[in-house]
C-alpha atoms as a PDB file:
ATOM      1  CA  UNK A   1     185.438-123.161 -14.692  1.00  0.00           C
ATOM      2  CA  UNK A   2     183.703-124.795 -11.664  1.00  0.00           C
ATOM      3  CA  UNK A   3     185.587-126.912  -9.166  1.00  0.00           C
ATOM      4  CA  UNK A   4     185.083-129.337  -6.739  1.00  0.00           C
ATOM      5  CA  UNK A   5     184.007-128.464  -3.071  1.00  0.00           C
ATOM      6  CA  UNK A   6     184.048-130.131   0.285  1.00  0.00           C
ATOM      7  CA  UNK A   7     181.793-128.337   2.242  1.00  0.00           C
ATOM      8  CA  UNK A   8     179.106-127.407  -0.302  1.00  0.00           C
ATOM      9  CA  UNK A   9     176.993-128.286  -3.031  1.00  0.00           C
ATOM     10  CA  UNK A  10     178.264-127.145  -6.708  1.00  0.00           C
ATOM     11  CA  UNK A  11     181.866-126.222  -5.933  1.00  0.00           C
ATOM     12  CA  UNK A  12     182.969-122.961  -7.340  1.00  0.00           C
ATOM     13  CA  UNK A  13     183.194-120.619  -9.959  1.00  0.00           C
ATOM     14  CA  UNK A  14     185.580-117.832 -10.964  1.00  0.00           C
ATOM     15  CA  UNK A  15     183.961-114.066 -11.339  1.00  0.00           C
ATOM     16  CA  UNK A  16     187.128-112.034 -13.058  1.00  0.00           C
ATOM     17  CA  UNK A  17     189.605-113.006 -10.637  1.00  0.00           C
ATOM     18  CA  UNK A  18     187.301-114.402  -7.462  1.00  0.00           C
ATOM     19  CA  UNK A  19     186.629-117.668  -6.603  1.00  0.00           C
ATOM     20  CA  UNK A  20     183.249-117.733  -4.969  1.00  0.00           C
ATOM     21  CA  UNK A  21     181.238-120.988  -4.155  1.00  0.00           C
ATOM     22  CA  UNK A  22     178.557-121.701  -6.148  1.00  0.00           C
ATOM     23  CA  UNK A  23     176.236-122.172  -3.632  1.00  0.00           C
ATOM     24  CA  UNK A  24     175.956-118.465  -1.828  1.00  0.00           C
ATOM     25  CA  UNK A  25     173.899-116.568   0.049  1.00  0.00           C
ATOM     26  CA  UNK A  26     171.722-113.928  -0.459  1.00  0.00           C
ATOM     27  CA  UNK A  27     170.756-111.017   2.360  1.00  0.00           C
ATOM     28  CA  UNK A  28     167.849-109.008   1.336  1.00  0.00           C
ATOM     29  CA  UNK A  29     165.517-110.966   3.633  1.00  0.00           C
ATOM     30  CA  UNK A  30     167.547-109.822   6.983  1.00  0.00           C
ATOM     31  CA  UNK A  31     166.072-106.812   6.624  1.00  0.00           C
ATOM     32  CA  UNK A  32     162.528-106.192   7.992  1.00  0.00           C
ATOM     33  CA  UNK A  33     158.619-106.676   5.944  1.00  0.00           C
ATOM     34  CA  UNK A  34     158.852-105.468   2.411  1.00  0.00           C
ATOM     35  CA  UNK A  35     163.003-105.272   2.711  1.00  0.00           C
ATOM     36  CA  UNK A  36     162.501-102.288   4.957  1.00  0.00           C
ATOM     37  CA  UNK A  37     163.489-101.278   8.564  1.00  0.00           C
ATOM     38  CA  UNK A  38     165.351-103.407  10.499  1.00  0.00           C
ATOM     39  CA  UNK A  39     164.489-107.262  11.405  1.00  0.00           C
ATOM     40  CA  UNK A  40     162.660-108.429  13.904  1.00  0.00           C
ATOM     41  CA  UNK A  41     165.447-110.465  15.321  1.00  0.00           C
ATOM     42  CA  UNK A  42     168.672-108.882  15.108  1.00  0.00           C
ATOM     43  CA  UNK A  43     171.109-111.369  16.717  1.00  0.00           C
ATOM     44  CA  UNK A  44     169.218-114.155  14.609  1.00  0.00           C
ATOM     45  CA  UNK A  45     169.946-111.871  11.496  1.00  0.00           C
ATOM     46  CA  UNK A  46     173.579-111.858  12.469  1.00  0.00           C
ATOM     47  CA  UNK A  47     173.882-115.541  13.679  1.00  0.00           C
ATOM     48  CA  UNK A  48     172.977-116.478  10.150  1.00  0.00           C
ATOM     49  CA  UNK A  49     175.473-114.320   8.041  1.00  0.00           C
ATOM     50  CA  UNK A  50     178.091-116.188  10.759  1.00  0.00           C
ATOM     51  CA  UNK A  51     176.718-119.197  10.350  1.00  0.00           C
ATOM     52  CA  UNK A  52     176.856-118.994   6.056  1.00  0.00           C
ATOM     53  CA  UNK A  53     180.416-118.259   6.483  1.00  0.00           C
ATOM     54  CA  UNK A  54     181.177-120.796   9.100  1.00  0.00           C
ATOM     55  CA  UNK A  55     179.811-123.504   6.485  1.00  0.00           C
ATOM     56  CA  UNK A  56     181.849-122.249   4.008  1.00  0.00           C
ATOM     57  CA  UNK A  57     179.799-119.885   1.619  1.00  0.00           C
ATOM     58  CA  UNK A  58     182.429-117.318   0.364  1.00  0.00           C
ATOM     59  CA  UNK A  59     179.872-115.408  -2.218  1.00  0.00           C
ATOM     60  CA  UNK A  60     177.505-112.782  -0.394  1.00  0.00           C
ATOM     61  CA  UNK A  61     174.771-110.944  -2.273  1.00  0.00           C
ATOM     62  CA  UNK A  62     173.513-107.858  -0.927  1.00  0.00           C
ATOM     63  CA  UNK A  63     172.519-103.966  -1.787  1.00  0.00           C
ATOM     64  CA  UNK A  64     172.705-100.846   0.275  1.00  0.00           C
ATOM     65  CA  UNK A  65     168.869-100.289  -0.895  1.00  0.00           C
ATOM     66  CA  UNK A  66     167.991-103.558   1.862  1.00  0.00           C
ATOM     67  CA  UNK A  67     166.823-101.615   4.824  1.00  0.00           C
ATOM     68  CA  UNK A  68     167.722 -99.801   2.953  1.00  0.00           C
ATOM     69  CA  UNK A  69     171.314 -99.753   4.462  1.00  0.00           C
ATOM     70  CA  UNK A  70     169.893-102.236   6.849  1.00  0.00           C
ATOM     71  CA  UNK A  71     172.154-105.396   5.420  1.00  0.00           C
ATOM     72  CA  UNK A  72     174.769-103.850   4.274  1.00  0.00           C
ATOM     73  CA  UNK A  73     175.059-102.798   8.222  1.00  0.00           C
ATOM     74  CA  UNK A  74     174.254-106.320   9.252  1.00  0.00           C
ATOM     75  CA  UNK A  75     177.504-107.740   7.567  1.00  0.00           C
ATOM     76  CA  UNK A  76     179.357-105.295   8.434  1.00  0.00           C
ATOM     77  CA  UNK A  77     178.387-106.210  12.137  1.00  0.00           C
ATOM     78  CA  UNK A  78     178.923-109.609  11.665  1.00  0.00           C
ATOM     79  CA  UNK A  79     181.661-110.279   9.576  1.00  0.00           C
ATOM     80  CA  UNK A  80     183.917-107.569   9.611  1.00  0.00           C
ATOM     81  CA  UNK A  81     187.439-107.441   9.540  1.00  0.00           C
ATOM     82  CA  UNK A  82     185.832-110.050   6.572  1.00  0.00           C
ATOM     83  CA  UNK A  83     188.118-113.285   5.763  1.00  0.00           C
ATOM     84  CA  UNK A  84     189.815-113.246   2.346  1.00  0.00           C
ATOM     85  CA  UNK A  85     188.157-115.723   0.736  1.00  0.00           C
ATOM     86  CA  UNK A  86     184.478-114.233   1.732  1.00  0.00           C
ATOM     87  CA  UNK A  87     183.268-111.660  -1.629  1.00  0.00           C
ATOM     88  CA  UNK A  88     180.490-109.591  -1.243  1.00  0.00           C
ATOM     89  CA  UNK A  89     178.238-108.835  -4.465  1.00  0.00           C
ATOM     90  CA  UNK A  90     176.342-105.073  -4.514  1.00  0.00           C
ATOM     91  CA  UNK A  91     173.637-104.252  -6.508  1.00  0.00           C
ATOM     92  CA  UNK A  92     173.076-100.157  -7.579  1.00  0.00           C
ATOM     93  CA  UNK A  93     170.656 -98.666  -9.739  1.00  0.00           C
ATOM     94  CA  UNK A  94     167.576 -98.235  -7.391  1.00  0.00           C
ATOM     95  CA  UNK A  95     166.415 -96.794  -4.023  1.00  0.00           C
ATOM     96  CA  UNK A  96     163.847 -97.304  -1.986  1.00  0.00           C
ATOM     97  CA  UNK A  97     161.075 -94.485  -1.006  1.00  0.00           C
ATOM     98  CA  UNK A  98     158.337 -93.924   2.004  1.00  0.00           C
ATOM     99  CA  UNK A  99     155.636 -97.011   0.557  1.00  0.00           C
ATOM    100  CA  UNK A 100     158.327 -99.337   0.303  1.00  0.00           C
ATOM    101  CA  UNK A 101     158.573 -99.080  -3.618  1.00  0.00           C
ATOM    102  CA  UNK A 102     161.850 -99.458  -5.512  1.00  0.00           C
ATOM    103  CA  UNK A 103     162.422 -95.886  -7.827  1.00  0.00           C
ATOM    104  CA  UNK A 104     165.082 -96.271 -10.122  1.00  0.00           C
ATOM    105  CA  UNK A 105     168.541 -93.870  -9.201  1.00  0.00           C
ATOM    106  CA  UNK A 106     170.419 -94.554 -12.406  1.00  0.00           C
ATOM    107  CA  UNK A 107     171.760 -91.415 -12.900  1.00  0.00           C
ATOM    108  CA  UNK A 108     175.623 -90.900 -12.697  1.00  0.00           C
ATOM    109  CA  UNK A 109     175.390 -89.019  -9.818  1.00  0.00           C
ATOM    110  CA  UNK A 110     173.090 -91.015  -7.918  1.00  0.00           C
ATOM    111  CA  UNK A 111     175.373 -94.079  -8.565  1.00  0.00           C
ATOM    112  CA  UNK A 112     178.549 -92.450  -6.996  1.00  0.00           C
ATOM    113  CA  UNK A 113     176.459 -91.687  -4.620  1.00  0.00           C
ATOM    114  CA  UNK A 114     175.338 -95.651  -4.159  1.00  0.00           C
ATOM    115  CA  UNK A 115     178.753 -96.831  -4.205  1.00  0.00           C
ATOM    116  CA  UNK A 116     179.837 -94.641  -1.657  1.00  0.00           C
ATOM    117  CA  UNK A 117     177.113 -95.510   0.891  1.00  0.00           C
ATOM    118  CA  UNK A 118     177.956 -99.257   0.229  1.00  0.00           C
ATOM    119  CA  UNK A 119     181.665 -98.715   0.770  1.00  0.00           C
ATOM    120  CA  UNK A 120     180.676 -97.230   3.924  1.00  0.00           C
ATOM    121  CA  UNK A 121     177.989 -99.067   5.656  1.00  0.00           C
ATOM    122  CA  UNK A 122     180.009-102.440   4.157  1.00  0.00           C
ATOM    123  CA  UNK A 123     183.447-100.912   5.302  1.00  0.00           C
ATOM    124  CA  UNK A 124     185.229-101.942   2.124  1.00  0.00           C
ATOM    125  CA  UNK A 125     187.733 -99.243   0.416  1.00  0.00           C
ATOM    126  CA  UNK A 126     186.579-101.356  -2.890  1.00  0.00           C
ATOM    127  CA  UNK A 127     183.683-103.313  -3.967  1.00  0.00           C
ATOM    128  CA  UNK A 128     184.457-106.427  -5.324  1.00  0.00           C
ATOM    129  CA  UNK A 129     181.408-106.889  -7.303  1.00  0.00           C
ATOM    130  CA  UNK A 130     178.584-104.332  -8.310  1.00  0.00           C
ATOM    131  CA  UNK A 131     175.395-105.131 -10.547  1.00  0.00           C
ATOM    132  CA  UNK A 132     173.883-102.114 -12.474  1.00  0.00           C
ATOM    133  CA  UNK A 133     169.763-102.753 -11.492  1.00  0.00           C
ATOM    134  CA  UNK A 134     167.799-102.218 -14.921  1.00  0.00           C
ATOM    135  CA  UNK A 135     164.247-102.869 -15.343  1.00  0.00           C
ATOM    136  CA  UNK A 136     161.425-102.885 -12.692  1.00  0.00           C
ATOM    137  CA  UNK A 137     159.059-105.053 -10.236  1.00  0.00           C
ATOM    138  CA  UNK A 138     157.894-106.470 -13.704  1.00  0.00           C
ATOM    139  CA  UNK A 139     161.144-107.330 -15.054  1.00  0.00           C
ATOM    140  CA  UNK A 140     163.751-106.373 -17.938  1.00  0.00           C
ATOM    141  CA  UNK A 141     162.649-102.875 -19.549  1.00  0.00           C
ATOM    142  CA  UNK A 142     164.066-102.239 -22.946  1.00  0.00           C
ATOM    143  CA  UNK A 143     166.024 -98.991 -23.109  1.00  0.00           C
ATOM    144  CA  UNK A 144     169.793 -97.855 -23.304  1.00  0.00           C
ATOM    145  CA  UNK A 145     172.330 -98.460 -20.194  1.00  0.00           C
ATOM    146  CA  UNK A 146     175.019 -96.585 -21.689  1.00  0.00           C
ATOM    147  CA  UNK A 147     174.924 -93.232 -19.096  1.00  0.00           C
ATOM    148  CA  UNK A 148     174.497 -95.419 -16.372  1.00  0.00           C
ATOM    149  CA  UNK A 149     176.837 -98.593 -16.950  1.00  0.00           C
ATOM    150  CA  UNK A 150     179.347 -95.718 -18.064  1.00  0.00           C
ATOM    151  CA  UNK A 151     179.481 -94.231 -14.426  1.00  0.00           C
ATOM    152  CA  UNK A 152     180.428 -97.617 -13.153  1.00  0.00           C
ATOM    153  CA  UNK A 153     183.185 -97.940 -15.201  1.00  0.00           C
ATOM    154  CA  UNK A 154     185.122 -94.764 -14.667  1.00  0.00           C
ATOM    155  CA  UNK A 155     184.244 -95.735 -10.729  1.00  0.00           C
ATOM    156  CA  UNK A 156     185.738 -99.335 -11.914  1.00  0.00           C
ATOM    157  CA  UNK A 157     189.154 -96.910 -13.299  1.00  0.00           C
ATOM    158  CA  UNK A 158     189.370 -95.344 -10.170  1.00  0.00           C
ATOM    159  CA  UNK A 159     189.961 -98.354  -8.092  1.00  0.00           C
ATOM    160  CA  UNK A 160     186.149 -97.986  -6.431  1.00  0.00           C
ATOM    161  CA  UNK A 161     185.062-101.444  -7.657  1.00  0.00           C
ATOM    162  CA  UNK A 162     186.577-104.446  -9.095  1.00  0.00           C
ATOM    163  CA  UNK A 163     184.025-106.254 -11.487  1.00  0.00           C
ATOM    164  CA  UNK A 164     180.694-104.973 -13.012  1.00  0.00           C
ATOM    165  CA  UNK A 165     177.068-107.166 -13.641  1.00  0.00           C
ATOM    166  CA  UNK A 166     174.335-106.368 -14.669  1.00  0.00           C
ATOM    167  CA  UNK A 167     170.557-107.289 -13.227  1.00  0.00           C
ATOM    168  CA  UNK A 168     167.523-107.477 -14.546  1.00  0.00           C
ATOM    169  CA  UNK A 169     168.594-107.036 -17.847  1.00  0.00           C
ATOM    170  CA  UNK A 170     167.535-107.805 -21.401  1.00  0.00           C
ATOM    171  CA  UNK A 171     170.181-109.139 -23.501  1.00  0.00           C
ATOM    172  CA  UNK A 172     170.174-106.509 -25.671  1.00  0.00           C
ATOM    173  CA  UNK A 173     171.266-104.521 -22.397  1.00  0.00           C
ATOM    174  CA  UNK A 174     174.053-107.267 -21.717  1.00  0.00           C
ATOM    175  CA  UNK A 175     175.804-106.877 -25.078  1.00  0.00           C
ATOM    176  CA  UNK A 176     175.426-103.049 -25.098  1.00  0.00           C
ATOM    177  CA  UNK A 177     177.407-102.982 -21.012  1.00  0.00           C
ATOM    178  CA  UNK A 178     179.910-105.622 -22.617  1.00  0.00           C
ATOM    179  CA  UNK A 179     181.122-102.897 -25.153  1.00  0.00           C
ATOM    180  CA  UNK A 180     181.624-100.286 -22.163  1.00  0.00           C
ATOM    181  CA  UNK A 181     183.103-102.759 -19.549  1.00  0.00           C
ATOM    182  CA  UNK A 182     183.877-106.107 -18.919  1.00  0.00           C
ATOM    183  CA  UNK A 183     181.261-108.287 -16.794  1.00  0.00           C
ATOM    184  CA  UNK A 184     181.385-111.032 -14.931  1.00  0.00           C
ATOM    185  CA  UNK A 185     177.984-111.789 -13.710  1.00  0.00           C
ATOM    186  CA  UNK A 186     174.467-111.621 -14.913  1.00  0.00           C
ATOM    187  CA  UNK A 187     171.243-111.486 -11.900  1.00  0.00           C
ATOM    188  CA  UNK A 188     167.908-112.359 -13.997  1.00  0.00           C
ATOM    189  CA  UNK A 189     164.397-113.874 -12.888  1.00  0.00           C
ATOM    190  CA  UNK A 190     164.962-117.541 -13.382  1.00  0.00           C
ATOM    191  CA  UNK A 191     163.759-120.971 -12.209  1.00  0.00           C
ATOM    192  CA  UNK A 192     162.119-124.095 -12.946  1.00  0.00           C
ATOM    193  CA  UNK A 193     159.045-122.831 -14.093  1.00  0.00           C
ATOM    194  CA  UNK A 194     161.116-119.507 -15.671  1.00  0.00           C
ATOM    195  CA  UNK A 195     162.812-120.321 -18.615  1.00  0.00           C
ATOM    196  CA  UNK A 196     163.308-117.121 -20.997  1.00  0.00           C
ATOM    197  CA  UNK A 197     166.787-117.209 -20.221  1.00  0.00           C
ATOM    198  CA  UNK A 198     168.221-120.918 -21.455  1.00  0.00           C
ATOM    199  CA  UNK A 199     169.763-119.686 -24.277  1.00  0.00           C
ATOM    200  CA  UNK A 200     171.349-116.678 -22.610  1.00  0.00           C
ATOM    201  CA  UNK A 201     172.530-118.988 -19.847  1.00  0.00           C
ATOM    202  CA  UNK A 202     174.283-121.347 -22.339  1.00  0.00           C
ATOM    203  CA  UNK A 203     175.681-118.438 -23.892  1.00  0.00           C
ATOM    204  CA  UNK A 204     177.670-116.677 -20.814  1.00  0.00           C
ATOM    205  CA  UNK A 205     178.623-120.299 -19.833  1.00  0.00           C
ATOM    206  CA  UNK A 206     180.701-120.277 -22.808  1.00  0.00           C
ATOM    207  CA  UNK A 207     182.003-116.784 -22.386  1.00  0.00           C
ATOM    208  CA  UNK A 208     182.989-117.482 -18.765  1.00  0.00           C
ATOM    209  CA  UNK A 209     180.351-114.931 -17.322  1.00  0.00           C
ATOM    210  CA  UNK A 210     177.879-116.161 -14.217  1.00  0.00           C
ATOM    211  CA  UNK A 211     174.492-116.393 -13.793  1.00  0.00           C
ATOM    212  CA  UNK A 212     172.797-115.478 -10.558  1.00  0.00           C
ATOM    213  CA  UNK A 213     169.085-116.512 -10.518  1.00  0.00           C
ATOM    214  CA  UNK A 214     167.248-114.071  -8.408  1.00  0.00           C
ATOM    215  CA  UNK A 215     163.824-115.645  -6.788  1.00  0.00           C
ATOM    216  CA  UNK A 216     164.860-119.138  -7.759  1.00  0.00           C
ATOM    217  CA  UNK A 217     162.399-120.615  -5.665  1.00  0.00           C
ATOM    218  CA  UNK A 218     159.703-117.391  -6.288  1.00  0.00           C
ATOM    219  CA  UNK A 219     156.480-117.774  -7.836  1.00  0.00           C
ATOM    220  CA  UNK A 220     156.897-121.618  -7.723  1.00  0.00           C
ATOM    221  CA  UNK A 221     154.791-123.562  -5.480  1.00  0.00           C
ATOM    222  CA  UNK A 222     154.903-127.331  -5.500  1.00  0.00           C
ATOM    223  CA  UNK A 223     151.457-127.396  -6.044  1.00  0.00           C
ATOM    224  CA  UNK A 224     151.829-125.884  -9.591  1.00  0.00           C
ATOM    225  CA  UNK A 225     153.749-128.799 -11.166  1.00  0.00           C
ATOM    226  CA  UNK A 226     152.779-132.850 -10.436  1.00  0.00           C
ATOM    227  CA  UNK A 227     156.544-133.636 -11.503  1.00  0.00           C
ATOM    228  CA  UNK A 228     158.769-131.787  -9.394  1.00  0.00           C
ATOM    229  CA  UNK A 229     156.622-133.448  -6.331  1.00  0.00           C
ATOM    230  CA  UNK A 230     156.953-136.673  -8.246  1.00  0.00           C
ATOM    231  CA  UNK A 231     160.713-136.055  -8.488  1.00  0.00           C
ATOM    232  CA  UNK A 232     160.550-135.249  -4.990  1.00  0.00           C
ATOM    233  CA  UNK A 233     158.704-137.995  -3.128  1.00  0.00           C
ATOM    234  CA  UNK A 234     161.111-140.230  -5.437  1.00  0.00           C
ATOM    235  CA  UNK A 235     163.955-138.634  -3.593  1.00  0.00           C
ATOM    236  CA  UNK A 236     162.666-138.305  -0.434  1.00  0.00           C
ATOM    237  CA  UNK A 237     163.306-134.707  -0.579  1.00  0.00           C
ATOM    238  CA  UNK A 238     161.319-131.305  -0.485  1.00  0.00           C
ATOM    239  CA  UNK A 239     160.203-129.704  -3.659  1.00  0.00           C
ATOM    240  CA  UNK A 240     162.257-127.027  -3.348  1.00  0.00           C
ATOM    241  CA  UNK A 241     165.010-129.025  -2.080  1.00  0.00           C
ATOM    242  CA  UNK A 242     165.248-130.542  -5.780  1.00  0.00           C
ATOM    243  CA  UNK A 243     164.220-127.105  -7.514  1.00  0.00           C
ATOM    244  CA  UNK A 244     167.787-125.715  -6.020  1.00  0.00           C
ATOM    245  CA  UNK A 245     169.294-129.019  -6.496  1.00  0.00           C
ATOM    246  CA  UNK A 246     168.213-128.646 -10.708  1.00  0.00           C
ATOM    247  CA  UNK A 247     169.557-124.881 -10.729  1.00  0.00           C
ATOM    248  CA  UNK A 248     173.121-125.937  -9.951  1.00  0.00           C
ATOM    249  CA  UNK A 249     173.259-129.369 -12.572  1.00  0.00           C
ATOM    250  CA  UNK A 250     171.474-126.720 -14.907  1.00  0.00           C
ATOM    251  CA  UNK A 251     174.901-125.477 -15.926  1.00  0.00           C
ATOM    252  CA  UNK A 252     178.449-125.059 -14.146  1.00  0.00           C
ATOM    253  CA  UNK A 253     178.113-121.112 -14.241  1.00  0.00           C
ATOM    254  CA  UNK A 254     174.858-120.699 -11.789  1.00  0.00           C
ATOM    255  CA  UNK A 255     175.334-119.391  -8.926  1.00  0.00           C
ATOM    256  CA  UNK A 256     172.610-119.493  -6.332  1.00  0.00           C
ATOM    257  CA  UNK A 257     171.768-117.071  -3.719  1.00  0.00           C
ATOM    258  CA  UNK A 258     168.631-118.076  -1.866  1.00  0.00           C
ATOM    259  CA  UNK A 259     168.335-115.972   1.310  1.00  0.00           C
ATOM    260  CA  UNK A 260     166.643-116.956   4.871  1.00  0.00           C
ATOM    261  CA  UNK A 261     166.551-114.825   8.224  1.00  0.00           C
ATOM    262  CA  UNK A 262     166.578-118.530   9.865  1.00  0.00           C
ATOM    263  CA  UNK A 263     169.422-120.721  10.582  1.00  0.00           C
ATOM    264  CA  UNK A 264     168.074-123.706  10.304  1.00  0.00           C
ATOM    265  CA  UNK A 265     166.436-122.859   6.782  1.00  0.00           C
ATOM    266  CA  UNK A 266     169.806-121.768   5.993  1.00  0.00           C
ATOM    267  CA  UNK A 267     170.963-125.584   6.659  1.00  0.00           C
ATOM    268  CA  UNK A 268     168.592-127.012   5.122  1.00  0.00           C
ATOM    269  CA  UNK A 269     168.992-124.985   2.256  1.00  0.00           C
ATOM    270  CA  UNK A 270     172.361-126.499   1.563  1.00  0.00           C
ATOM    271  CA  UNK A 271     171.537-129.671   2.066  1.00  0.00           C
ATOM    272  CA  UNK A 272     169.192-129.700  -0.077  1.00  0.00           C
ATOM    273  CA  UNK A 273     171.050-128.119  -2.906  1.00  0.00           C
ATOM    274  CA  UNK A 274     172.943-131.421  -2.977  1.00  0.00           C
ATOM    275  CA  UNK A 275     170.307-133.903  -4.000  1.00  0.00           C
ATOM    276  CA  UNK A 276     171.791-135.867  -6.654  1.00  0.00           C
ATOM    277  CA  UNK A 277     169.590-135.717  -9.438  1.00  0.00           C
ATOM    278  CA  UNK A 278     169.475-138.862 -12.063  1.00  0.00           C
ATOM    279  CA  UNK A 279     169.077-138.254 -15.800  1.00  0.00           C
ATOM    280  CA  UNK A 280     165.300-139.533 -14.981  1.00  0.00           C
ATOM    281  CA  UNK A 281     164.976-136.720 -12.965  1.00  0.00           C
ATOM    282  CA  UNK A 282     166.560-134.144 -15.103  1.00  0.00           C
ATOM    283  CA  UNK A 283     164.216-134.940 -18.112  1.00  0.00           C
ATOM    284  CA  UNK A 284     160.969-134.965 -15.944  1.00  0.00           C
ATOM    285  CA  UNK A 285     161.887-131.532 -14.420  1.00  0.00           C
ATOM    286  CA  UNK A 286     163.562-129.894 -17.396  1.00  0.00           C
ATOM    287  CA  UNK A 287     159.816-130.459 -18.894  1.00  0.00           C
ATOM    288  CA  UNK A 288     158.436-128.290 -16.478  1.00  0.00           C
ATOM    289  CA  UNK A 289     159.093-124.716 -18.064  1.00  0.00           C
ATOM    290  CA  UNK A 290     158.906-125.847 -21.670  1.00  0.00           C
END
């Protein structure tokens, strides 16, 4: 159930037993081009992950494939000994190799293998939070997730992590890691103009479960819809000011992640995640992806 905040936009939500705010942050862009060496600015990488806590944001998404171990390293830097009400969301299930593509590494051992290096470069004896990565660069890929989610939960029985999720995923895919495991969070494509998942989203609101819209401002330009910049220029706001604004009145169980390298993007981004938004305004934009 979401609650109220002071110091952000959407209040909170509850993943198993974690209250995270709503409105988080997400790190794969501290890392360098294409999510792969390290940045370019190092102590402006670390001033923001100080400055997202400072304001308040308690929910951190990451992966040990950013870098890859590049952001997982960066936290650690940063934030550790981490404050008890800061959680820290890992993703498994892929790797990175020499061209900067993304190979899957779902197999059992290659998963123990993940959770260790995040444990390590994080500095955490347990991870709060770990999404199984399905699919590809394309999206969702049909196929079974039983070997794979399996291996997370007997890491989940031996105290390694504390909740699973699942990314990327069809919902056939969802149901099928619900009968190995609980899960408290699903990480899909989703946004204004990406709307395959309403019903889904409706769905895991009821159950309790998150969702985490990965990209939520990706593929969307301003220039591809005349009523978000209506919406917009109503407001006095930027396009994707309101886009982040709709994602959190969407329904109480989103949970947004954008990520920045820049402070002051960071600020704005929270700022403009709390543009009211009229019924008016809800109807124009809710037309968008339909």
């Amino acid at each position: 159930m979401g609650t109220p905040s002071a110091s952000l936009p959407g209040g909170t939500w509850t993943l198993g037993d974690l209250t995270v705010t709503r409105f988080g942050y997400g790190a794969m862009q501290l890392a360098g081009p294409w999510v792969m060496g390290p940045p370019a600015d190092r102590d402006g990488a670390l001033a923001v992950l100080r400055e997202a806590v400072d304001r308040g944001i308690t929910h951190i998404d990451t992966s040990d494939a950013y870098g890859p171990h590049v952001t997982n390293q960066l936290i650690r830097e940063a934030l550790h000994p981490y404050r008890d009400s800061l959680h820290i969301v890992t993703k498994v299930g892929a790797t990175r190799d020499e061209k900067g593509g993304w190979p899957p590494a779902r197999r059992p051992e290659e998963l123990r293998r993940s959770v260790q290096e995040n444990l390590e470069n994080l500095g955490l004896d347990t991870l709060e939070v770990v999404n199984l990565r399905l699919g590809d660069a394309q999206g969702p890929v049909a196929g079974s997730l039983t070997e794979a989610f399996g291996a997370l939960a007997e890491l989940q029985q031996q105290g390694l992590i504390r909740h699973l999720g699942v990314s990327n995923a069809t919902v056939e895919q969802i149901a099928e890691a619900q009968a190995i495991a609980p899960i408290v969070c699903v990480q899909n494509l989703y946004n204004l103009a990406h709307r395959h998942d309403d019903e889904l989203i409706d769905e895991l609101a009821e159950q309790g479960i998150a969702y985490v819209p990965f990209f939520p401002l990706g593929g969307f330009s301003p220039l591809q819809s005349s009523a978000l910049t209506a919406v917009a220029d109503r407001l006095d706001a930027t396009p994707m000011s309101v886009a982040l604004a709709w994602l959190l009145q969407r329904s109480p169980n989103i949970l947004l992640i954008p990520g920045t390298s820049s402070v002051a993007h960071l600020r704005e981004n929270i700022a403009g995640a709390g543009v009211p938004l009229s019924d008016e305004d809800l109807a124009a934009l809710d037309r968008i992806g339909r």
